[in-house]
Structures are given as C-alpha cells and as structure tokens.
Protein backbone atom coordinates (compact mmCIF):
# COMPACT_ATOMS: atom_id res chain seq x y z
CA UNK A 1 -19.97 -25.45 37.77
CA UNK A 2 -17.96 -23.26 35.53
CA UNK A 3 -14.49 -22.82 35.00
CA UNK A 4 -13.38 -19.77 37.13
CA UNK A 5 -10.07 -17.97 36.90
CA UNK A 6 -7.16 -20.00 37.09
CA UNK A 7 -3.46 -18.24 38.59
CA UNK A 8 -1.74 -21.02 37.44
CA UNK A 9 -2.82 -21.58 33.98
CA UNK A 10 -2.32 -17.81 33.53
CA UNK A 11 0.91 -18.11 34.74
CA UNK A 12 1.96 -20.81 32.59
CA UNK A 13 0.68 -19.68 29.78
CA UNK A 14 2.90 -16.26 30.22
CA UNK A 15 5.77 -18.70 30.73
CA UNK A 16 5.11 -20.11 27.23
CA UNK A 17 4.58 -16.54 25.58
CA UNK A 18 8.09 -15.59 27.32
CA UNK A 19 9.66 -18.80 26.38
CA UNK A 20 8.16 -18.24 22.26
CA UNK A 21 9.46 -14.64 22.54
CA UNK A 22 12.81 -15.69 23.43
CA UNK A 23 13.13 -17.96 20.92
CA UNK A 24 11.89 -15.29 18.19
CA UNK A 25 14.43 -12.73 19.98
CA UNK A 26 17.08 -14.88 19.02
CA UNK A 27 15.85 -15.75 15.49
CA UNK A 28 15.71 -12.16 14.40
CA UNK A 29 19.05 -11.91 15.00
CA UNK A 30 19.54 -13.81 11.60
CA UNK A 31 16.45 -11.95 9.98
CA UNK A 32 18.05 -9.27 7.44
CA UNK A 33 16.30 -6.46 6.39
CA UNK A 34 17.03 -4.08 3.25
CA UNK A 35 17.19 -0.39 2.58
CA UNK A 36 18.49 2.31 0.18
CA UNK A 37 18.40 5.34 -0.58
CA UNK A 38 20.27 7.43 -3.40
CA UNK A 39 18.52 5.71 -5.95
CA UNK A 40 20.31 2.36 -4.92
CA UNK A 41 24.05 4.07 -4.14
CA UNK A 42 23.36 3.43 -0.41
CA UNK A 43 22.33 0.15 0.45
CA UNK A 44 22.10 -0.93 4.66
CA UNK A 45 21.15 -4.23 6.11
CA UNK A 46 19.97 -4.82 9.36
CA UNK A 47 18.84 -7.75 11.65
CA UNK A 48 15.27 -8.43 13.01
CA UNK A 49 17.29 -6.47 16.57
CA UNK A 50 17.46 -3.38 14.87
CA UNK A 51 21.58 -3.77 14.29
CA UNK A 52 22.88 -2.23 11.48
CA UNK A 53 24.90 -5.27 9.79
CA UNK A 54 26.18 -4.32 6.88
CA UNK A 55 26.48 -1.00 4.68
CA UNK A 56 27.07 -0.92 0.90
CA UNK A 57 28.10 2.19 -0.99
CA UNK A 58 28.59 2.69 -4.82
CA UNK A 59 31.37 4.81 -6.07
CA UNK A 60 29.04 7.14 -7.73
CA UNK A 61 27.86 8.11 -4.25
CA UNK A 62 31.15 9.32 -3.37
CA UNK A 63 32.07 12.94 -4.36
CA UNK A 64 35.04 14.39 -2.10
CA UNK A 65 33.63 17.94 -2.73
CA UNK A 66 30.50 16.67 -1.42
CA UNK A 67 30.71 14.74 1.92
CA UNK A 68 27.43 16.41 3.53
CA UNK A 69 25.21 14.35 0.55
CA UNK A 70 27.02 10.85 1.27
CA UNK A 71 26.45 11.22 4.87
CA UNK A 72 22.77 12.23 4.33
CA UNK A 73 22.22 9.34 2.21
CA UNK A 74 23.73 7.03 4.55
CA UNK A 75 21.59 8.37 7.62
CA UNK A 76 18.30 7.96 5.54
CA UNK A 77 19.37 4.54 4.47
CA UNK A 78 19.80 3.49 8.10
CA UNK A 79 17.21 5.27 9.40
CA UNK A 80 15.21 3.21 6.99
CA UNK A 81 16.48 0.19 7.06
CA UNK A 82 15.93 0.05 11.37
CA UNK A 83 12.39 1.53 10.37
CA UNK A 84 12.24 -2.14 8.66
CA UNK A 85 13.96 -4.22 11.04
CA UNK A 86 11.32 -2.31 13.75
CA UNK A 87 8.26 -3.68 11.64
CA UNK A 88 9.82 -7.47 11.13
CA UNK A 89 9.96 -7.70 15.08
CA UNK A 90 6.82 -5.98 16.21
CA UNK A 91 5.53 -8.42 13.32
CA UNK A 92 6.85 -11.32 14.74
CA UNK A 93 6.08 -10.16 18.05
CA UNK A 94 2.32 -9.77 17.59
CA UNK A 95 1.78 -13.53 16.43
CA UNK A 96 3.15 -14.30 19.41
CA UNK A 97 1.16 -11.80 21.96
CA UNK A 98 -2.04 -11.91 19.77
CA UNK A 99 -0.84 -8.41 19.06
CA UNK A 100 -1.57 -7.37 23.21
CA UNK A 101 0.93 -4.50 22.26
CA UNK A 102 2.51 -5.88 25.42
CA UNK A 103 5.79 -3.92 23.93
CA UNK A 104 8.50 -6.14 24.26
C-alpha cells in the first residue's frame, strides 16, 4: 500500500518551516548590508529587516549652496542599500521555503 497524504506530517513540517523562518527573521536583524552612492560620499547600512542602521557622509558631499544634491545622494544610497537588505532576506528566505515564493 502506498503512502497517501498525510495532514499531520504536512502540518508539522509547516511548523518547522515557521519555526526556521523565525529564527532567520531574527538573525537578519544582525545581517548588515552596504551601499553608496556619490562615488563613495554617501555610504548607508542596513539590516537583513530592511532598517536603515547607520548613514555615513563625507564632507565633500556637503555643499550649503547645494542641499537638493546631498539629499539626492542620500535617497539613492538608501534606496539602494534596502534594495540589498531586500535580496539578503528573500535569499535567506528561499533556502528555507525551497524558494515556494511563499512571500514572507
């Protein structure tokens, strides 16, 4: 007789997946990604949960007579660096789900 569909396997094998996706959740907290933009005067960090953590700026980025190009090259820096932090969880997400797109 074959093995038919089992409820309960299924069920606790979706309790696993949440359990490993919980845990990876919580590691990507400490998971920093990198972007710049500016040549390297903007520099942004962010964690695997898409949080911007920490923004560098060089001096030579800073012109008072020019505030519209610092905050330009601060939005594409972030934009980019959560563009990054987006990849390293769906990443980390698919090795979990088998990549089931399952969109958590």
């Amino acid at each position: 007789m074959s093995k038919g569909f089992d409820p309960a396997e299924i069920m606790n094998q979706a309790r696993k997946m949440k359990d490993q996706l919980a845990k990876t959740q919580e590691a990507l907290k400490e998971r920093i990604v990198e972007a710049e933009s500016g040549g390297g005067l903007i520099k942004v960090f962010a964690n695997g949960q898409s949080e911007i953590v920490g923004i560098k700026i060089k001096k030579d980025a800073v012109d008072p007579a020019d505030v519209a190009m610092l905050e330009d090259l601060v939005l594409v820096a972030c934009n980019a660096a959560l563009a990054k932090a987006k990849k390293l969880a769906d990443d980390e997400t698919a090795k979990i789900t088998g990549g089931l797109g399952l969109g958590f």
